[in-house]
C-alpha atoms as a PDB file:
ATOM      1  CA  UNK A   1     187.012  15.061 127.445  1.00  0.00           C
ATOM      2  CA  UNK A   2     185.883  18.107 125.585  1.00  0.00           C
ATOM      3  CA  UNK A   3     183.028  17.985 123.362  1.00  0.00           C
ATOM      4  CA  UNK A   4     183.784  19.742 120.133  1.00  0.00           C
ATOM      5  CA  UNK A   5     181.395  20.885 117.237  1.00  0.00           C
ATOM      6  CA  UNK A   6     182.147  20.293 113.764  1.00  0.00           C
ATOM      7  CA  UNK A   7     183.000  23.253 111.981  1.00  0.00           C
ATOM      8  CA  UNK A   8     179.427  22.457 109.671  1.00  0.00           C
ATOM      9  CA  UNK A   9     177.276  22.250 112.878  1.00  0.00           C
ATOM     10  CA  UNK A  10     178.507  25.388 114.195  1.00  0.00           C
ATOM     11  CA  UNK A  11     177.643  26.803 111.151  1.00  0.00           C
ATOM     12  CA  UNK A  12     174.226  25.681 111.409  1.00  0.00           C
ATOM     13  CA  UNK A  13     174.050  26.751 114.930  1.00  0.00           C
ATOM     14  CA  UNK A  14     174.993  30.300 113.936  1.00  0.00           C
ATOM     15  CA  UNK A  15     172.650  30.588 111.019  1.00  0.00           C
ATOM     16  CA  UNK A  16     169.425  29.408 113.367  1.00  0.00           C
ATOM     17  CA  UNK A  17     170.908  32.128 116.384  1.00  0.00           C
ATOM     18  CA  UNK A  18     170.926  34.665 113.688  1.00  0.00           C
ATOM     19  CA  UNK A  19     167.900  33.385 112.551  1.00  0.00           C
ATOM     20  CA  UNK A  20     166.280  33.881 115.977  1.00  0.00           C
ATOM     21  CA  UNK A  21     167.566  37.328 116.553  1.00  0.00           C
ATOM     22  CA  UNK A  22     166.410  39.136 113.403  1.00  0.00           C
ATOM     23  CA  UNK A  23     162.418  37.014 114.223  1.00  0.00           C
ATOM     24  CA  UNK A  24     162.935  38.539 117.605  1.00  0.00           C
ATOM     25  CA  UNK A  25     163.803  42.109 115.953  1.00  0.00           C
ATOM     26  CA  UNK A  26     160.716  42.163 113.932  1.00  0.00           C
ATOM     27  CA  UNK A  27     158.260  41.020 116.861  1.00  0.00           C
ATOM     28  CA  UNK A  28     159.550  44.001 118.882  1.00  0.00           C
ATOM     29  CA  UNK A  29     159.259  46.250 116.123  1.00  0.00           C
ATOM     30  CA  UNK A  30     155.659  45.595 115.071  1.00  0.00           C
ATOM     31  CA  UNK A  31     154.429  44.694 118.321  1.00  0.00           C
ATOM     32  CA  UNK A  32     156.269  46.253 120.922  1.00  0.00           C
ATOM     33  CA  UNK A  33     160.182  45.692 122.292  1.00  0.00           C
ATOM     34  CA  UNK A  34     158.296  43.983 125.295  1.00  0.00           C
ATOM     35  CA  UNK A  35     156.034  42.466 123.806  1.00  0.00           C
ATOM     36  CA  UNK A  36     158.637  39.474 122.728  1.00  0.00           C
ATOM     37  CA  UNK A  37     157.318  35.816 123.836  1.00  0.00           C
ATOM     38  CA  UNK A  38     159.168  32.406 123.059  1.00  0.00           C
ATOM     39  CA  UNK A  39     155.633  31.092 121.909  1.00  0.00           C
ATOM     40  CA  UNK A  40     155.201  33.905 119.640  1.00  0.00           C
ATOM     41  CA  UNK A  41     159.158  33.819 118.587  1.00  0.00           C
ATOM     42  CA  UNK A  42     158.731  29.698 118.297  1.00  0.00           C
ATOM     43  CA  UNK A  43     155.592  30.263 116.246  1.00  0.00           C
ATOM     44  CA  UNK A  44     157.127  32.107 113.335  1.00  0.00           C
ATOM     45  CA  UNK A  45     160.057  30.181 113.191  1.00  0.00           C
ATOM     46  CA  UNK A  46     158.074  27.288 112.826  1.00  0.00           C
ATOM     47  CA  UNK A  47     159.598  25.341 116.202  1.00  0.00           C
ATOM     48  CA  UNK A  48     158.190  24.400 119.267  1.00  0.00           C
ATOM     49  CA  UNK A  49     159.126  26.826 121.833  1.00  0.00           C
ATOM     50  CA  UNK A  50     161.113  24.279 123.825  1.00  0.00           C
ATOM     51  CA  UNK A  51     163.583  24.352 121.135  1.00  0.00           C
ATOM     52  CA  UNK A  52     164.595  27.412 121.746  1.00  0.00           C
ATOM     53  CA  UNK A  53     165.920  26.781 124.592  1.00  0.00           C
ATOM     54  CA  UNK A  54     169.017  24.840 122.481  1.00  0.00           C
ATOM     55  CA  UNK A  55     170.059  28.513 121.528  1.00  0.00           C
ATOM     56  CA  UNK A  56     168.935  30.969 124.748  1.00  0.00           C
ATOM     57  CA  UNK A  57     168.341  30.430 127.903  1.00  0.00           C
ATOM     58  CA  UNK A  58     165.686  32.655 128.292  1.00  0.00           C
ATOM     59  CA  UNK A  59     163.951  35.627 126.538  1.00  0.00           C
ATOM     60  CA  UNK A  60     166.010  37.694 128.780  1.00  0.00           C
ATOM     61  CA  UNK A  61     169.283  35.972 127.187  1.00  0.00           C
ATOM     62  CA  UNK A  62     167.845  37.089 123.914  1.00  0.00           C
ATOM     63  CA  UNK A  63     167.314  40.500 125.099  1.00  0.00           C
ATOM     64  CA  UNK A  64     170.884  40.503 126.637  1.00  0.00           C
ATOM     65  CA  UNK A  65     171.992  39.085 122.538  1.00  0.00           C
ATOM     66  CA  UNK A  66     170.003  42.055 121.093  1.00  0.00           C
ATOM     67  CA  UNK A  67     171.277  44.838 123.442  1.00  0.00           C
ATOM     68  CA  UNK A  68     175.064  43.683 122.645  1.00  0.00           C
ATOM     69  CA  UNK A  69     174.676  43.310 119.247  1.00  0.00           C
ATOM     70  CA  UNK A  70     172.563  47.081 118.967  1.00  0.00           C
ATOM     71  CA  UNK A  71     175.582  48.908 120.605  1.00  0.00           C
ATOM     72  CA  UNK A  72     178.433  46.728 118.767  1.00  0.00           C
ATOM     73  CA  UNK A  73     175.837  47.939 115.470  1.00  0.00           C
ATOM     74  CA  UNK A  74     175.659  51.648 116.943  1.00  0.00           C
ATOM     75  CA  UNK A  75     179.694  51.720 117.464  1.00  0.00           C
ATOM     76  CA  UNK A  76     180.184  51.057 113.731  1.00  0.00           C
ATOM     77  CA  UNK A  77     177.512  53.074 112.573  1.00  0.00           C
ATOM     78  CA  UNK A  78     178.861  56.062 114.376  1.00  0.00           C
ATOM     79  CA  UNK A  79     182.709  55.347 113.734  1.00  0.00           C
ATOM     80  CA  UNK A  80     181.764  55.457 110.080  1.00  0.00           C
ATOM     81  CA  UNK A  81     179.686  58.202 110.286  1.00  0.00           C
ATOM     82  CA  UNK A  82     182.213  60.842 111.579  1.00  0.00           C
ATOM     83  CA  UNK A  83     184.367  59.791 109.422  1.00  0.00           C
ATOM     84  CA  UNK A  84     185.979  63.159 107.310  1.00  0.00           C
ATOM     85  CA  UNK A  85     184.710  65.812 110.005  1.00  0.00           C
ATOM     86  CA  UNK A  86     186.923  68.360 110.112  1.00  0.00           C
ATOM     87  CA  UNK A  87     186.506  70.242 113.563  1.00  0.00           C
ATOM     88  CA  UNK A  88     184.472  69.172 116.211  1.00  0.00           C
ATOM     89  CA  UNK A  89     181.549  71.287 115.139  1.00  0.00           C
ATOM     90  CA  UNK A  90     181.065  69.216 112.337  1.00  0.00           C
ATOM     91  CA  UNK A  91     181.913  66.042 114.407  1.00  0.00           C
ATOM     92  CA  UNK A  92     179.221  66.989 116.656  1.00  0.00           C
ATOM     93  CA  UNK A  93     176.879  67.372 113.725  1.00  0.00           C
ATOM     94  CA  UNK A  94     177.711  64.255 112.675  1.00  0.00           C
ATOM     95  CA  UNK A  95     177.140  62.447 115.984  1.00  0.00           C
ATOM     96  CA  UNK A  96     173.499  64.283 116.697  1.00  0.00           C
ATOM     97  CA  UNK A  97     172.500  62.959 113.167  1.00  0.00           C
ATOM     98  CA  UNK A  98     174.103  59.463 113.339  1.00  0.00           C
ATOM     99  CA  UNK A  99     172.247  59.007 116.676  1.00  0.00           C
ATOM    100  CA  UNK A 100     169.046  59.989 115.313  1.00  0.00           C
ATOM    101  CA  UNK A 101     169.038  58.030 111.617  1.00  0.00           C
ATOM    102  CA  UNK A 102     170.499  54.750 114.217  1.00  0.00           C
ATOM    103  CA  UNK A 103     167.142  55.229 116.126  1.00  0.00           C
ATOM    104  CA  UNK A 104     165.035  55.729 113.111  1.00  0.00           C
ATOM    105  CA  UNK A 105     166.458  52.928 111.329  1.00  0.00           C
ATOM    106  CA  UNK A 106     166.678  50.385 113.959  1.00  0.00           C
ATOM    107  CA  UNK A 107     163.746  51.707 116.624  1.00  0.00           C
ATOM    108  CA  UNK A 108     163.659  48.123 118.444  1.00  0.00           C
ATOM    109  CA  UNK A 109     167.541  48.290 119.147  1.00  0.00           C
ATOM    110  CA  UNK A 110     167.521  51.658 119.976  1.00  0.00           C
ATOM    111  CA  UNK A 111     164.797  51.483 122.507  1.00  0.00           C
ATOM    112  CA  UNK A 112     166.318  48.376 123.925  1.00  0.00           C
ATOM    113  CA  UNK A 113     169.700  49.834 124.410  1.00  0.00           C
ATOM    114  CA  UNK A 114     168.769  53.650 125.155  1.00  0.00           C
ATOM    115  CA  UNK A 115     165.208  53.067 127.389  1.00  0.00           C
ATOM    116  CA  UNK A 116     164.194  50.865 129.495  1.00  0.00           C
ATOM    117  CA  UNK A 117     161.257  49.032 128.182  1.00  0.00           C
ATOM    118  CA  UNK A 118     161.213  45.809 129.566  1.00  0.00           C
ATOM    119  CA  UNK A 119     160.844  45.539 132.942  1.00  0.00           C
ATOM    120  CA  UNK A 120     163.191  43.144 134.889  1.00  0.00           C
ATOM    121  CA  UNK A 121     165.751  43.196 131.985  1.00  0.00           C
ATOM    122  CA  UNK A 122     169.365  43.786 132.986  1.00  0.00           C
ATOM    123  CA  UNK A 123     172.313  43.571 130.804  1.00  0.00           C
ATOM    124  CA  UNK A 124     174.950  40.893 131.708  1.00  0.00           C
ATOM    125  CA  UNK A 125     178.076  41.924 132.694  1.00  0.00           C
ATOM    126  CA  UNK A 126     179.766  41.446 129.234  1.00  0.00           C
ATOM    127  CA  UNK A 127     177.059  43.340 127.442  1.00  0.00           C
ATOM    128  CA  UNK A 128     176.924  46.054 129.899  1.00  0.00           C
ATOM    129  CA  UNK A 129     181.518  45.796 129.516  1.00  0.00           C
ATOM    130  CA  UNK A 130     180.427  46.950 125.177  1.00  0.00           C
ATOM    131  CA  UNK A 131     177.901  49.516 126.448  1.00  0.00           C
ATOM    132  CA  UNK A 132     180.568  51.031 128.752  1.00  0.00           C
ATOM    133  CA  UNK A 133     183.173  50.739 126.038  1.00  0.00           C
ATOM    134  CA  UNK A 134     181.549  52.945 123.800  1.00  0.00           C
ATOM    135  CA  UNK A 135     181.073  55.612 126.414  1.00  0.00           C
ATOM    136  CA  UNK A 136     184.555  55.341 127.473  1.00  0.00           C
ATOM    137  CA  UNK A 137     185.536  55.968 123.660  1.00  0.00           C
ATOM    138  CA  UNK A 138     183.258  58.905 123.349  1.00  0.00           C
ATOM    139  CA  UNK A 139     184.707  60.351 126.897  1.00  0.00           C
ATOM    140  CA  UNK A 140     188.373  60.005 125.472  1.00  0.00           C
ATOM    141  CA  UNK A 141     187.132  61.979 122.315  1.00  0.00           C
ATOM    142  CA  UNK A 142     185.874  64.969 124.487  1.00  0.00           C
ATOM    143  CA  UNK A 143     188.973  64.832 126.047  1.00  0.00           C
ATOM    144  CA  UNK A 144     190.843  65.740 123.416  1.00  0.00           C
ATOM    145  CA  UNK A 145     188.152  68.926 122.495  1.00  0.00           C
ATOM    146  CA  UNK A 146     188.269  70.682 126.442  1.00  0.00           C
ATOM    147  CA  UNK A 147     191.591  72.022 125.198  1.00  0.00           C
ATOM    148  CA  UNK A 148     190.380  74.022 122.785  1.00  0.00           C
ATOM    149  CA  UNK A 149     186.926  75.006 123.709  1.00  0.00           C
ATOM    150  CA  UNK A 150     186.620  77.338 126.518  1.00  0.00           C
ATOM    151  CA  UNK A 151     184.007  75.876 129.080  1.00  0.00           C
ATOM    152  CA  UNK A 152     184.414  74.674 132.776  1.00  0.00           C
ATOM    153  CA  UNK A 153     182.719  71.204 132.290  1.00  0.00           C
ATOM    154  CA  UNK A 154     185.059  68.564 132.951  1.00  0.00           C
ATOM    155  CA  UNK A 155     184.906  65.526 129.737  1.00  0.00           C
ATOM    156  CA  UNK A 156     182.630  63.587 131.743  1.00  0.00           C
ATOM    157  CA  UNK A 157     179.618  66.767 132.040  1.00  0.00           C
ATOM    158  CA  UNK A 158     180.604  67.480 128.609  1.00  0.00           C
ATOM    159  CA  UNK A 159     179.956  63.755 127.406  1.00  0.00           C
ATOM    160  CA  UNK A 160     176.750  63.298 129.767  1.00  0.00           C
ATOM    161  CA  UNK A 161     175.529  67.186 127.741  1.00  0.00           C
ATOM    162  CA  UNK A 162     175.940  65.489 124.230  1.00  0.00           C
ATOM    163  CA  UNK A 163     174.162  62.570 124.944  1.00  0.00           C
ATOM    164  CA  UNK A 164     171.709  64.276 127.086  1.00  0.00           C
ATOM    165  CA  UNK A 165     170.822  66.561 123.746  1.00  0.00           C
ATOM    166  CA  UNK A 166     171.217  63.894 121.138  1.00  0.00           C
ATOM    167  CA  UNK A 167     168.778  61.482 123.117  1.00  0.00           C
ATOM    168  CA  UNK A 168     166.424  64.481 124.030  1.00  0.00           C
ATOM    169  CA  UNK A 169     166.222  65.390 120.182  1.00  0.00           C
ATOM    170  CA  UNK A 170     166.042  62.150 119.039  1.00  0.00           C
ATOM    171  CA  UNK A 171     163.189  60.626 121.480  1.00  0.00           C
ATOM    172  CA  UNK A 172     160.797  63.696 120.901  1.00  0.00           C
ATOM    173  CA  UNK A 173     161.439  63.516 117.030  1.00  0.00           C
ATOM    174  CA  UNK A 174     160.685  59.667 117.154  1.00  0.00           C
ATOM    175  CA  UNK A 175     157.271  60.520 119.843  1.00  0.00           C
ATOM    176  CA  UNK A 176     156.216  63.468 117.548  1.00  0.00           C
ATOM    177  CA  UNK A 177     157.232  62.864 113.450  1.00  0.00           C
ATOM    178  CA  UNK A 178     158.745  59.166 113.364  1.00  0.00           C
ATOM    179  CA  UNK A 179     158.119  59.275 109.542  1.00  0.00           C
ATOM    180  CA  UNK A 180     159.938  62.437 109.162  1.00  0.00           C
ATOM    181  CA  UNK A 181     163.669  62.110 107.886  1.00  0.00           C
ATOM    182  CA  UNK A 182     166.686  63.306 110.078  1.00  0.00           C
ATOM    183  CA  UNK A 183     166.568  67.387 109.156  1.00  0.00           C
ATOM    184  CA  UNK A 184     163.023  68.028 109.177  1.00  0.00           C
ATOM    185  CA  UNK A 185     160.319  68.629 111.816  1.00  0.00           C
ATOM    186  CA  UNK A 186     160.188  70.253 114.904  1.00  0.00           C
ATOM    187  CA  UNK A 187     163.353  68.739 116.796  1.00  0.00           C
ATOM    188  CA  UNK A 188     165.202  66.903 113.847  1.00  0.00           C
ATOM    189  CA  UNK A 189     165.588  70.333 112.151  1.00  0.00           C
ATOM    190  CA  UNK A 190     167.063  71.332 115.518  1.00  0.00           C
ATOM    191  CA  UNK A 191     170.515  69.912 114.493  1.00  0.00           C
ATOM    192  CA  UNK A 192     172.378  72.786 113.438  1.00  0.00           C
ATOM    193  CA  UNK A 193     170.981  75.021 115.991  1.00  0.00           C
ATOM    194  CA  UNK A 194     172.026  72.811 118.584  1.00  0.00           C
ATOM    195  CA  UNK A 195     175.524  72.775 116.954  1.00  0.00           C
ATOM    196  CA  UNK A 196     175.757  76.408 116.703  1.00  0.00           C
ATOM    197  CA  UNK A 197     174.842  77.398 119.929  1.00  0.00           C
ATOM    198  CA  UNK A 198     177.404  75.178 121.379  1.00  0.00           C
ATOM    199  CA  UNK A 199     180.055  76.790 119.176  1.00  0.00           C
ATOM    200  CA  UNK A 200     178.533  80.708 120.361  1.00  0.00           C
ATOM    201  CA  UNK A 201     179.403  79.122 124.005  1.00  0.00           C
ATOM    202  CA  UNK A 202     182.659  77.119 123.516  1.00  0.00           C
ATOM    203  CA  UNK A 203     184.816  78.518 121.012  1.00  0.00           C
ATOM    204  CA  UNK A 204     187.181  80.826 122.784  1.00  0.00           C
ATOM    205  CA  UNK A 205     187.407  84.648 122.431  1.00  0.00           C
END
């Protein structure tokens, strides 16, 4: 026979998960994205760590929660983001910045879905299945640009190039001027340039 939760209880199970996932947010932002512990995470929800155990398995299942939910967040941010471009110059504007504000804004996300700062952490299988989703989505974009830009990169390269620059950009801007705004400082000024010389290389003769 199948056990079913009452619609109230489920409720009350989703508000403590949520619950538990933004406390586990703000311990990796202030202290560290590997620095999360169930005491510590117990502590400030004022629980005894066993408890926890109700909701996660582990503090690697709450990792796993944390690196879904950051590229489920990410997908929407950027969606809405290049929203109104009007050639893929601008689009690629658009992307380069949305990456870089999504870092700045949510640093403990982005270094849990972009880095590797927890040792021993791998995504599950339907985490990793979002994660590749949102490449796959960004691969079928290119796809539609190669015929109109003149390069010899297949989508893949040209994908792998974008991200390779946005991340590049974004990681020293975060390791050199973290309080600086998207647009200024060394690298997040770097935007446009990046933007134009792609458009020197790629926009056919």
């Amino acid at each position: 026979m199948t056990n079913l939760i009452s619609p109230y209880r489920q409720h009350k199970r989703d508000v403590m998960i949520a619950r538990i996932l933004d406390t586990a947010r703000t311990i990796m932002r202030t202290e560290g994205v590997a620095a999360l512990s169930m005491q510590e995470l117990a502590r400030r929800l004022d629980m005894r760590a066993p408890s926890l155990y109700h909701y996660f398995s582990s503090k690697m299942d709450i990792y796993d929660a944390l690196f879904r939910y950051g590229f489920t967040l990410f997908g929407e941010y950027l969606t809405e983001t290049i929203q109104g471009a009007q050639n893929w110059q601008e689009e690629l504007h658009l992307v380069i910045k949305g990456y870089m504000e999504f870092a700045l804004e949510n640093p403990e996300l982005y270094q849990l879905c972009f880095e590797r700062p927890v040792p021993g952490f791998v995504p599950s299988a339907e985490s990793l299945q979002v994660s590749f989703g949102m490449l796959h989505q960004s691969t079928e974009r290119v796809s539609k640009l190669l015929p109109i830009v003149d390069t010899d990169l297949n989508e893949k390269q040209v994908t792998d190039l974008i991200i390779a620059i946005m991340h590049g950009l974004t990681a020293l801007h975060i390791a050199n001027e973290p309080d600086l705004p998207v647009g200024e400082g060394r690298f997040g000024s770097l935007i446009p340039a990046v933007v134009s010389v792609l458009d020197k290389a790629w926009v056919r003769k």
